[in-house]
N, C-alpha and C. Protein backbone atom coordinates (compact mmCIF):
# COMPACT_ATOMS: atom_id res chain seq x y z
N UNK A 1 -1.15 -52.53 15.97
CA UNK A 1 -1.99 -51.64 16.73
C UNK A 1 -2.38 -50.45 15.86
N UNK A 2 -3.61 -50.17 15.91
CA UNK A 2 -4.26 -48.93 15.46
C UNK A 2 -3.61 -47.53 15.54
N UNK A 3 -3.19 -46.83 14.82
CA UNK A 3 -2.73 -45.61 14.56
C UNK A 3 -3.74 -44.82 13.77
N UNK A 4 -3.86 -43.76 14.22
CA UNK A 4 -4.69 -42.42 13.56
C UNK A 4 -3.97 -41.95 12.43
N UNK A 5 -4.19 -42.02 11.23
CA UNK A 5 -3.52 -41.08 10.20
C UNK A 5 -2.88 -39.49 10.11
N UNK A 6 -3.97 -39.27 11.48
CA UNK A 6 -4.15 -37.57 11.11
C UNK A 6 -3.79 -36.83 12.57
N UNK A 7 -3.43 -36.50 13.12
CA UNK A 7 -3.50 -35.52 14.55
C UNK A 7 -4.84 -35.18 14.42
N UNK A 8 -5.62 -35.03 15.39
CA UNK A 8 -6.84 -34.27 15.58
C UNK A 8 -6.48 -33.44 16.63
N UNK A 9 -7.18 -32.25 15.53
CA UNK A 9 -7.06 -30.89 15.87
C UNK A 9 -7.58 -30.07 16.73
N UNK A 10 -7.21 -29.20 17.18
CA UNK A 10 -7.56 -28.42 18.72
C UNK A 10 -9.20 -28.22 18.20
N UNK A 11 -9.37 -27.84 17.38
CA UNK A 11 -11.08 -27.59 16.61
C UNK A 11 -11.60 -28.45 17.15
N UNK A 12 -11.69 -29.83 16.53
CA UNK A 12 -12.66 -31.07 15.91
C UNK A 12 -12.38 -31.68 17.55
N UNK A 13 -11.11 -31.07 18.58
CA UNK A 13 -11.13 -32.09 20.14
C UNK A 13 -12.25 -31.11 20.65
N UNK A 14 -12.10 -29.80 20.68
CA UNK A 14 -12.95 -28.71 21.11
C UNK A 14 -14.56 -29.17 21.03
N UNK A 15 -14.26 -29.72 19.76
CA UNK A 15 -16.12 -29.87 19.31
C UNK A 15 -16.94 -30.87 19.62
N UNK A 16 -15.89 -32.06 20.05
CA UNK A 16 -16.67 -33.12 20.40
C UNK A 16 -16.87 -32.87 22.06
N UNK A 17 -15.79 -31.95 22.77
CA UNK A 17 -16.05 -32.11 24.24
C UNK A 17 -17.16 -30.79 24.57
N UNK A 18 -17.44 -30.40 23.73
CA UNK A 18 -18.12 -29.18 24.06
C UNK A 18 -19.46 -29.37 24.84
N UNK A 19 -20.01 -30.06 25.13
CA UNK A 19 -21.19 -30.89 25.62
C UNK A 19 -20.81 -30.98 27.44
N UNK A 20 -19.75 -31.17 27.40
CA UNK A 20 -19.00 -31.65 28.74
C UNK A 20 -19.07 -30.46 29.36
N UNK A 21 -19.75 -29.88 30.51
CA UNK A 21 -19.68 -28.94 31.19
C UNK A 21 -20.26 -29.62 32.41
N UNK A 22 -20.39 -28.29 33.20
CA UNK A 22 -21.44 -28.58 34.72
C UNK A 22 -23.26 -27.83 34.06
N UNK A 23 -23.87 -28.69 34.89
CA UNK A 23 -25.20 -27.51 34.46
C UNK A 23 -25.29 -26.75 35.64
N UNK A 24 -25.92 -25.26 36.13
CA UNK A 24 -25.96 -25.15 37.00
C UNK A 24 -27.08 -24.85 36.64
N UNK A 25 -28.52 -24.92 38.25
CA UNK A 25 -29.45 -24.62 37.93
C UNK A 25 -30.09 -23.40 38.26
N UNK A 26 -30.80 -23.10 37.36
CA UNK A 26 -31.79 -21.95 37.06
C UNK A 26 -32.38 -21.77 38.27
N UNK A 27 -31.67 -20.74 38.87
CA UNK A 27 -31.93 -20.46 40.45
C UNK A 27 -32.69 -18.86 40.81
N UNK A 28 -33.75 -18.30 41.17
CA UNK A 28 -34.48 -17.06 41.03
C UNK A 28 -34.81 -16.55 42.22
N UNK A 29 -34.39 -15.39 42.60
CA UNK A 29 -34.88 -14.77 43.81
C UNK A 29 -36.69 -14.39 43.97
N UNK A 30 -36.92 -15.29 44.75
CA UNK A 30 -38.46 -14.90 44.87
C UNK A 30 -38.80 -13.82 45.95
N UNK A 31 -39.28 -12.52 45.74
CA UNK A 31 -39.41 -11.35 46.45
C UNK A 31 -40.53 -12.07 47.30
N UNK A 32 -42.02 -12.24 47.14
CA UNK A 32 -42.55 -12.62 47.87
C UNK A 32 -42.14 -13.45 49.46
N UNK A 33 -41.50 -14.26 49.04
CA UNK A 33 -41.01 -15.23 50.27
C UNK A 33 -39.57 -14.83 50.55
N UNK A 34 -38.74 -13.97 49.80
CA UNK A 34 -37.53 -13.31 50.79
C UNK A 34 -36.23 -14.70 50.40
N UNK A 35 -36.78 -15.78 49.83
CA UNK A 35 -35.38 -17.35 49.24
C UNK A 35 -35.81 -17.38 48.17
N UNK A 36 -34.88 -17.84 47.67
CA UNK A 36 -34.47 -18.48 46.31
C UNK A 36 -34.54 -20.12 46.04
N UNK A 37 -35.67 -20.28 44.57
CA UNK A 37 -36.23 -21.43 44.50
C UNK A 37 -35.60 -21.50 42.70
N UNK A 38 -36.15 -22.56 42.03
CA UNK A 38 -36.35 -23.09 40.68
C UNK A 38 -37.16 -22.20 39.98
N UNK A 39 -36.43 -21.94 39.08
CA UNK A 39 -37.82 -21.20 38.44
C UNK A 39 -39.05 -22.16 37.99
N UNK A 40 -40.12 -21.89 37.60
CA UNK A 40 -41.45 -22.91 37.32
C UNK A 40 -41.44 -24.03 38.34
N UNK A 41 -41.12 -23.96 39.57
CA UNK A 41 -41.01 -24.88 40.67
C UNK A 41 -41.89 -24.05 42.02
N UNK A 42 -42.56 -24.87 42.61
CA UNK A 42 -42.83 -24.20 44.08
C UNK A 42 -41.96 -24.12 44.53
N UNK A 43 -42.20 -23.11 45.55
CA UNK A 43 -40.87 -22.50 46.85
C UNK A 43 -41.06 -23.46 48.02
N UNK A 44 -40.31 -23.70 48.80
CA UNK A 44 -40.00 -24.87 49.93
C UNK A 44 -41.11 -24.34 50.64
N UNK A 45 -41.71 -22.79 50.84
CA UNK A 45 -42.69 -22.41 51.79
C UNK A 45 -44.44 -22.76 51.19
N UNK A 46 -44.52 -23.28 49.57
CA UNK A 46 -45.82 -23.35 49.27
C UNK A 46 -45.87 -22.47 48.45
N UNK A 47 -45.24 -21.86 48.22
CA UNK A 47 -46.16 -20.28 47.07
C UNK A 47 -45.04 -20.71 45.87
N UNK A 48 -46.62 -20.14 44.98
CA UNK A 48 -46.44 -20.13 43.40
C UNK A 48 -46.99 -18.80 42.87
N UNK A 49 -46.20 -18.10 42.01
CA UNK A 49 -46.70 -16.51 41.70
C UNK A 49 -47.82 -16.09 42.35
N UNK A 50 -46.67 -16.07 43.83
CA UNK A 50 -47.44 -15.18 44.99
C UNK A 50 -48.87 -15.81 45.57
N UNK A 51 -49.36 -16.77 44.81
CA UNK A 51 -50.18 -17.42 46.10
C UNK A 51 -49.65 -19.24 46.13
N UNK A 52 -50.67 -19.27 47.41
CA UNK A 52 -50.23 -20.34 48.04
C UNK A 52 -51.06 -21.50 47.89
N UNK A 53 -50.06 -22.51 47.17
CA UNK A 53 -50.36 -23.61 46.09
C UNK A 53 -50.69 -24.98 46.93
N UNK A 54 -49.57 -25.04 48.37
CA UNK A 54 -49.42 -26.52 48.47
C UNK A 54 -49.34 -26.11 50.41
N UNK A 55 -50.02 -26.71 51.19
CA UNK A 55 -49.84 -26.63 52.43
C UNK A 55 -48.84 -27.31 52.63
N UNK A 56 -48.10 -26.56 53.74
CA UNK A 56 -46.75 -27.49 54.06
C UNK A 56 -46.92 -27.88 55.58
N UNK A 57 -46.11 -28.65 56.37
CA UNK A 57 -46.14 -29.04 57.38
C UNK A 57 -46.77 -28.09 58.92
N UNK A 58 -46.20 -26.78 58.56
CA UNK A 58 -46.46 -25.83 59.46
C UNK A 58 -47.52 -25.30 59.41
N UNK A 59 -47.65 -24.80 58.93
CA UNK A 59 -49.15 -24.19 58.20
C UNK A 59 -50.25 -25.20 58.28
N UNK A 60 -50.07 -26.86 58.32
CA UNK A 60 -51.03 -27.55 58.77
C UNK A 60 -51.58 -28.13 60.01
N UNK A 61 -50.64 -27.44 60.87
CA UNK A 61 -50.60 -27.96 62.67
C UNK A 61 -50.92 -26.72 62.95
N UNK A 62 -50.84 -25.69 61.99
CA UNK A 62 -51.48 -24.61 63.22
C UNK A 62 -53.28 -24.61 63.12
């Protein structure tokens, strides 16, 4: 059976797992609409730097 010559070191374990995290996402308080969206993303209400990009459900029945 295969044996390692060498201990690998707190460094070189460090360096290969360093990649291994959580991402969290890039989350931005939008003043206009009062919630928090994606940045470079529309807001769940339609607005994109403050105007309004995409009709949403409500806004189309009235």
């Amino acid at each position: 059976m295969a044996v390692p010559a060498r201990k690998t070191s707190k460094q070189k374990k460090r360096q290969r797992r360093g990649h291994i995290k959580l991402n969290v996402p890039n989350m931005q308080f939008d003043v206009s609409t009062g919630e928090y969206r994606l940045s470079h993303h529309v807001s769940p209400s339609g607005m994109y730097k403050g105007n309004k990009v995409v009709d949403t459900k409500n806004d189309a029945q009235a």
